[in-house]
C-alpha atoms as a PDB file:
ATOM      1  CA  UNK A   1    -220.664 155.223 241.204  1.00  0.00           C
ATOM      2  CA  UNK A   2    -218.814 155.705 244.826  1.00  0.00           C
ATOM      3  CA  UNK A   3    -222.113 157.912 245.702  1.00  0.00           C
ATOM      4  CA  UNK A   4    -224.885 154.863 244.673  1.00  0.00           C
ATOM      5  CA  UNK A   5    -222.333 151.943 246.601  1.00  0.00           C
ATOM      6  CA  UNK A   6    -221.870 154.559 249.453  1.00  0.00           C
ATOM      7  CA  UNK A   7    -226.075 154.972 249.497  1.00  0.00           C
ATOM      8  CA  UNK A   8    -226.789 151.683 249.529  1.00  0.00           C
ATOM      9  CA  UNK A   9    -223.564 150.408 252.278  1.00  0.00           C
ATOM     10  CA  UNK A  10    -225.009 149.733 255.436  1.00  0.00           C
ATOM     11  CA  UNK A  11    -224.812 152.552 258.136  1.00  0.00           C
ATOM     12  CA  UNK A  12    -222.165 151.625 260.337  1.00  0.00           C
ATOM     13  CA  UNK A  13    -223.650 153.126 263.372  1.00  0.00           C
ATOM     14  CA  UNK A  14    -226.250 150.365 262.878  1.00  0.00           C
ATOM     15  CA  UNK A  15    -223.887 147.833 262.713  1.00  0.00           C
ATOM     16  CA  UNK A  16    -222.327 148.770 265.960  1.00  0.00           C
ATOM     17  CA  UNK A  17    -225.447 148.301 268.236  1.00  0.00           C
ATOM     18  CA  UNK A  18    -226.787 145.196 266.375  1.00  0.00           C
ATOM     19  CA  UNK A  19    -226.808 142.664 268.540  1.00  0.00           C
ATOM     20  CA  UNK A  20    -226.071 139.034 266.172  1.00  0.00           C
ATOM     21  CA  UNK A  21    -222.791 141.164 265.636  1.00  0.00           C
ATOM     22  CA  UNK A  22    -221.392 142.151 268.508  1.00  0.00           C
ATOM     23  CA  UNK A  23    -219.089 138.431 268.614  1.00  0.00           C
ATOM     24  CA  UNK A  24    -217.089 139.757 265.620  1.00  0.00           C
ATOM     25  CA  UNK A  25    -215.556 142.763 267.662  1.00  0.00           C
ATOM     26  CA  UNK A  26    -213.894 145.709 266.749  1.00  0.00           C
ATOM     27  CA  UNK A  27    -212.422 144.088 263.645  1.00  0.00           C
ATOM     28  CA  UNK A  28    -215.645 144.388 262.056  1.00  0.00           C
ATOM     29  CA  UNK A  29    -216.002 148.084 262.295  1.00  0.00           C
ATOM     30  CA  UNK A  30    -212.615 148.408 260.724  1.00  0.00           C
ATOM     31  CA  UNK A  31    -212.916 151.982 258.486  1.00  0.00           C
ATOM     32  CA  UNK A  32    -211.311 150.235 255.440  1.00  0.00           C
ATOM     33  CA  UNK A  33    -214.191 147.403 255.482  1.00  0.00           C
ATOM     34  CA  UNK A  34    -216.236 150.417 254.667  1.00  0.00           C
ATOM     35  CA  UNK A  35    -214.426 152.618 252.635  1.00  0.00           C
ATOM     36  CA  UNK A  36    -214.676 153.219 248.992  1.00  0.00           C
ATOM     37  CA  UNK A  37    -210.985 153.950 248.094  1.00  0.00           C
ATOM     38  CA  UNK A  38    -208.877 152.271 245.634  1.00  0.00           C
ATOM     39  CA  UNK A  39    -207.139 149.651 247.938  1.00  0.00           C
ATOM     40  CA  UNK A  40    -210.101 148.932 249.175  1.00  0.00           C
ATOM     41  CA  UNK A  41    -212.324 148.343 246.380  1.00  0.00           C
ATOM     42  CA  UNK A  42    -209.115 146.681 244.082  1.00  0.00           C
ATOM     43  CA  UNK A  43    -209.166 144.246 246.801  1.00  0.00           C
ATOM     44  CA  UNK A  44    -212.952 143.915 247.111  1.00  0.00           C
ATOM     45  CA  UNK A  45    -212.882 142.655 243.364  1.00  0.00           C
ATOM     46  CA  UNK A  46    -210.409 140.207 244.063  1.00  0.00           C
ATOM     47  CA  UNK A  47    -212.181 138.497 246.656  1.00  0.00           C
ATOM     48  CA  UNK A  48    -215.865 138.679 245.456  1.00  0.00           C
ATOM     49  CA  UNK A  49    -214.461 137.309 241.640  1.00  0.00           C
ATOM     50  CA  UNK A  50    -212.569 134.175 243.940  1.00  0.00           C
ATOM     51  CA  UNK A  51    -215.159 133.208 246.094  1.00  0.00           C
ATOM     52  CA  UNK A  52    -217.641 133.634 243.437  1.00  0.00           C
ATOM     53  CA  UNK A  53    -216.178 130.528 241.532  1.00  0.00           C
ATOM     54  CA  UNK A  54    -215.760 128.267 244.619  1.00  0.00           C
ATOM     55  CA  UNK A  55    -218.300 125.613 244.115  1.00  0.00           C
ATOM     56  CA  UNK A  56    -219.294 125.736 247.568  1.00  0.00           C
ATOM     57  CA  UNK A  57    -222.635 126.975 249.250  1.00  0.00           C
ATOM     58  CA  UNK A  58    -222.819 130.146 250.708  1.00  0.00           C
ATOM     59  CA  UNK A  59    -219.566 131.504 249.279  1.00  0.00           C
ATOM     60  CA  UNK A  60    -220.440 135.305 251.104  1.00  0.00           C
ATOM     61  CA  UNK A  61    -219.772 133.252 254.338  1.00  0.00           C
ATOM     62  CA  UNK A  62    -216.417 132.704 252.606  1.00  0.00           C
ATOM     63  CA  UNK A  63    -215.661 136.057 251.496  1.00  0.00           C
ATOM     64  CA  UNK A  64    -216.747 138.063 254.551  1.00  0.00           C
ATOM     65  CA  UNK A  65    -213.836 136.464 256.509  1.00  0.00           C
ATOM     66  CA  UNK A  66    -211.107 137.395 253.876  1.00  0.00           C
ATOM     67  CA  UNK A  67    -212.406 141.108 253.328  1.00  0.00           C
ATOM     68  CA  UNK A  68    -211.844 141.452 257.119  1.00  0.00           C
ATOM     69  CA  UNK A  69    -208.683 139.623 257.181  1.00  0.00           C
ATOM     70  CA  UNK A  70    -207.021 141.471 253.937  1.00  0.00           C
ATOM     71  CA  UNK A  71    -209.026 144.920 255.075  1.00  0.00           C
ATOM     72  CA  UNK A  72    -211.211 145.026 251.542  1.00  0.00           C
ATOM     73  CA  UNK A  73    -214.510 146.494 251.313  1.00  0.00           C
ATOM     74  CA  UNK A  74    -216.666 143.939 252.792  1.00  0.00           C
ATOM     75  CA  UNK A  75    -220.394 145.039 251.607  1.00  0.00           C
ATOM     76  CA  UNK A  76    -218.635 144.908 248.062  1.00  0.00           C
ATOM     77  CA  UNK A  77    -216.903 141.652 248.503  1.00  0.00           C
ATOM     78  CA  UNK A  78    -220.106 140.024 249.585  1.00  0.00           C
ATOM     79  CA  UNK A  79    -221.786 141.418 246.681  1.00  0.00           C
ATOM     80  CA  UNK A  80    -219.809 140.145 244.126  1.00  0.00           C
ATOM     81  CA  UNK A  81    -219.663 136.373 245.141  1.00  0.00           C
ATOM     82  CA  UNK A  82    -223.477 136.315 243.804  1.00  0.00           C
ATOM     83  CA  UNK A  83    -222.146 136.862 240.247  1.00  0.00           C
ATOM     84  CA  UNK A  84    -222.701 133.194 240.198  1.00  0.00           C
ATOM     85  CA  UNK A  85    -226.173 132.765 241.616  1.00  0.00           C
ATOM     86  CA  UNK A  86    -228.608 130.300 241.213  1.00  0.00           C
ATOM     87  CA  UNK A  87    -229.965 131.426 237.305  1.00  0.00           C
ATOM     88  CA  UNK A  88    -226.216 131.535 236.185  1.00  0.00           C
ATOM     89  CA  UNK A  89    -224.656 128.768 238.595  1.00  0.00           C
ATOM     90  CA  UNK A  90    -225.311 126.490 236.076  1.00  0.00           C
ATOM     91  CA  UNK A  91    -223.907 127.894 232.753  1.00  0.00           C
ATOM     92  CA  UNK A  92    -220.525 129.133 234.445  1.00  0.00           C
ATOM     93  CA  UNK A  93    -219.744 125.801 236.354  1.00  0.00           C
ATOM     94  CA  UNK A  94    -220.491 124.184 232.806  1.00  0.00           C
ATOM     95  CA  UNK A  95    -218.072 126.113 231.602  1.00  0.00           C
ATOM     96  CA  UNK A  96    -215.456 125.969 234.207  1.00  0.00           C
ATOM     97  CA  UNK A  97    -215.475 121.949 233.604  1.00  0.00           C
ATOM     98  CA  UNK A  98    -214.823 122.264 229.720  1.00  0.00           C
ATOM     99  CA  UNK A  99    -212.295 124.728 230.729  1.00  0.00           C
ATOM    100  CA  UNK A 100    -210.883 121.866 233.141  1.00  0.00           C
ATOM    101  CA  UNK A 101    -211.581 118.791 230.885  1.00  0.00           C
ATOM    102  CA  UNK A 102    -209.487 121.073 228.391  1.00  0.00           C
ATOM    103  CA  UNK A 103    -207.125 121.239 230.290  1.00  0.00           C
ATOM    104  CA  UNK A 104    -206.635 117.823 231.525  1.00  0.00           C
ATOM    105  CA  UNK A 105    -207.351 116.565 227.790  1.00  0.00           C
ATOM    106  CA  UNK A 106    -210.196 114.836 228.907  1.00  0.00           C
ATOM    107  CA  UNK A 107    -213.022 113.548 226.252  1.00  0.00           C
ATOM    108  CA  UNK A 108    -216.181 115.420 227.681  1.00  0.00           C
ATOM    109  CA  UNK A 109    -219.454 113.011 227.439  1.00  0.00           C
ATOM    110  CA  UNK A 110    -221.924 114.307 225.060  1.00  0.00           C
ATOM    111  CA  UNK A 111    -224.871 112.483 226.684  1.00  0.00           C
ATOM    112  CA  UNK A 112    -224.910 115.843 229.225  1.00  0.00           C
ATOM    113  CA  UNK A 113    -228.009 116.291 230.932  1.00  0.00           C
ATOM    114  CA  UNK A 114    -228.769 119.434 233.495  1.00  0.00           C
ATOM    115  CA  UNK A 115    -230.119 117.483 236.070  1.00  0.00           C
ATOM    116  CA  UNK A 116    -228.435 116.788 239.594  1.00  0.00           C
ATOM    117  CA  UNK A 117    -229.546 113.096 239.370  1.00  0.00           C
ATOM    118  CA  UNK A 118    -227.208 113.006 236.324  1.00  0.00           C
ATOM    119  CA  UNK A 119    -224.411 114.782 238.118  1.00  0.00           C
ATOM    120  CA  UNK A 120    -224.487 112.449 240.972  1.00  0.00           C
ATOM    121  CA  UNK A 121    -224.005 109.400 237.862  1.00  0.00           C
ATOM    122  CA  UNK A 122    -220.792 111.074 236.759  1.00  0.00           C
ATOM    123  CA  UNK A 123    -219.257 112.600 239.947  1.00  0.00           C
ATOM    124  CA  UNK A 124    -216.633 110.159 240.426  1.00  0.00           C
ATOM    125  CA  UNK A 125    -215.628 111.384 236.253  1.00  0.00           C
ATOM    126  CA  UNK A 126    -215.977 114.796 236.094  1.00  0.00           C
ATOM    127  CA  UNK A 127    -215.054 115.923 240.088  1.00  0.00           C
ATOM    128  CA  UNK A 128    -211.013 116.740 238.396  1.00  0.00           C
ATOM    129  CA  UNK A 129    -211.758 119.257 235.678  1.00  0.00           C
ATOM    130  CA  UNK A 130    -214.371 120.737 237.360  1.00  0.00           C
ATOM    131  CA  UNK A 131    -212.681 121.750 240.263  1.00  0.00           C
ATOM    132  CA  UNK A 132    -209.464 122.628 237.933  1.00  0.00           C
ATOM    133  CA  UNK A 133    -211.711 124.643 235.835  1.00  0.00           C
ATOM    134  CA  UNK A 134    -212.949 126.648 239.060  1.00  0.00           C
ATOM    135  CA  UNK A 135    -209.621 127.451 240.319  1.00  0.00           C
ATOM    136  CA  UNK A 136    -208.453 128.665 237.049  1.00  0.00           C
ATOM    137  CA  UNK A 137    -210.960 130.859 236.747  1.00  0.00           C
ATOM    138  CA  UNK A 138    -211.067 132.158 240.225  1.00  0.00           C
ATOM    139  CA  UNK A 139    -207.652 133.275 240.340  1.00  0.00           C
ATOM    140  CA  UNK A 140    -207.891 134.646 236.990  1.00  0.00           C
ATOM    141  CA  UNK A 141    -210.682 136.248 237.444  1.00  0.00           C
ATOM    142  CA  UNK A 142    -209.483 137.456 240.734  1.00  0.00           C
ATOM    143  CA  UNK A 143    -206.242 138.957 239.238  1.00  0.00           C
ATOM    144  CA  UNK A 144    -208.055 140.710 236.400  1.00  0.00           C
ATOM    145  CA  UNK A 145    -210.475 142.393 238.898  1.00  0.00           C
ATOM    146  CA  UNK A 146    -207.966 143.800 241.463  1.00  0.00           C
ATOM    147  CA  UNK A 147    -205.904 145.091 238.206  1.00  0.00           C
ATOM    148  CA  UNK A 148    -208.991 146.550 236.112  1.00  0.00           C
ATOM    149  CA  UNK A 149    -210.345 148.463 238.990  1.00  0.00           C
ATOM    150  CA  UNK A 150    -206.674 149.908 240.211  1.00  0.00           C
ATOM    151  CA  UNK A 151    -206.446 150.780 235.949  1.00  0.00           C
ATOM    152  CA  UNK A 152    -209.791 152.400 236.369  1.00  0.00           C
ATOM    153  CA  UNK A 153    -209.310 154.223 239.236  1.00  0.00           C
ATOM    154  CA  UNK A 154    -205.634 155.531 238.017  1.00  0.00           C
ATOM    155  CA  UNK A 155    -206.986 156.566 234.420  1.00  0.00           C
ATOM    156  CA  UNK A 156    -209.891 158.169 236.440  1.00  0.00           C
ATOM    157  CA  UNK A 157    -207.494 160.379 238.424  1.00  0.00           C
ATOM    158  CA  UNK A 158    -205.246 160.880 235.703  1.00  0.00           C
ATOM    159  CA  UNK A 159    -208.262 162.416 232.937  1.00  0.00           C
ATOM    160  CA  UNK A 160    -209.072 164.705 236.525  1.00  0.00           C
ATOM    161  CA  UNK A 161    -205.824 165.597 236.840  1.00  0.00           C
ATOM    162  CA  UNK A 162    -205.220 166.150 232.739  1.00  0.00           C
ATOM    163  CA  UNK A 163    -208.339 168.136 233.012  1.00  0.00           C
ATOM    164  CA  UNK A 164    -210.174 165.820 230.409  1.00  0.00           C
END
């Protein structure tokens, strides 16, 4: 798996001479913004699962600033917010107001229709556990990423090491 992310990482050479960005400075060319190493990656998943959930547009805009600032892999990080993209945006932000609603205790309308005109009727109703749903799911989807991949990684070393 670290050989198909490393083949398909941008070449950080390239990076370097492009010109749209040169205003990030040496930050960007940070080696652990590239690297495919535990830390790195653990944090990546964090992230990418926390700014995937954000109901906000262009959530990679959103996540490349963290990787840089916590030092996680940033091509990975970017990559992950677009687990909710626009074929599954839908279904999951359903979900994360049920999740929200249930956890307010709030009656959820049956009249639902998947429309925006619809959404735009019921804003001012459903704005609470929708938002509460997306935070509880960011962070724990956040948390379960960063621990599955160190679990992964350790188990990994640890059949290598057992000589499974």
């Amino acid at each position: 798996m670290k050989k198909l992310l490393k083949r398909y990482s941008p070449n950080l050479d390239e990076l370097k001479n492009h010109k749209h960005l040169s205003w990030l400075g040496k930050r960007l060319y940070h080696s652990s913004l590239w690297n495919f190493n535990r830390r790195s990656i653990s944090k990546a998943f964090a992230i990418g699962l926390f700014c995937a959930f954000i109901p906000i547009p262009f959530q990679m805009l959103l996540a490349a600033p963290i990787s840089i600032i916590f030092s996680a892999n940033l091509p990975l990080s970017i990559t992950l917010v677009w687990i909710t993209n626009p074929i599954t945006m839908p279904a999951i932000f359903y979900i994360c107001y049920k999740l929200g609603a249930w956890l307010l205790g709030v009656n959820i309308k049956q009249d639902f229709a998947m429309s925006l005109e619809y959404i735009w009727q019921v804003i001012d109703i459903i704005w609470q556990p929708f938002l509460l749903g997306c935070l509880v799911i960011s962070i724990t989807s956040s948390v379960f990423g960063y621990f599955a991949i160190q679990f992964i990684y350790r188990y990994k070393v640890y059949k290598r090491v057992k000589g499974f």
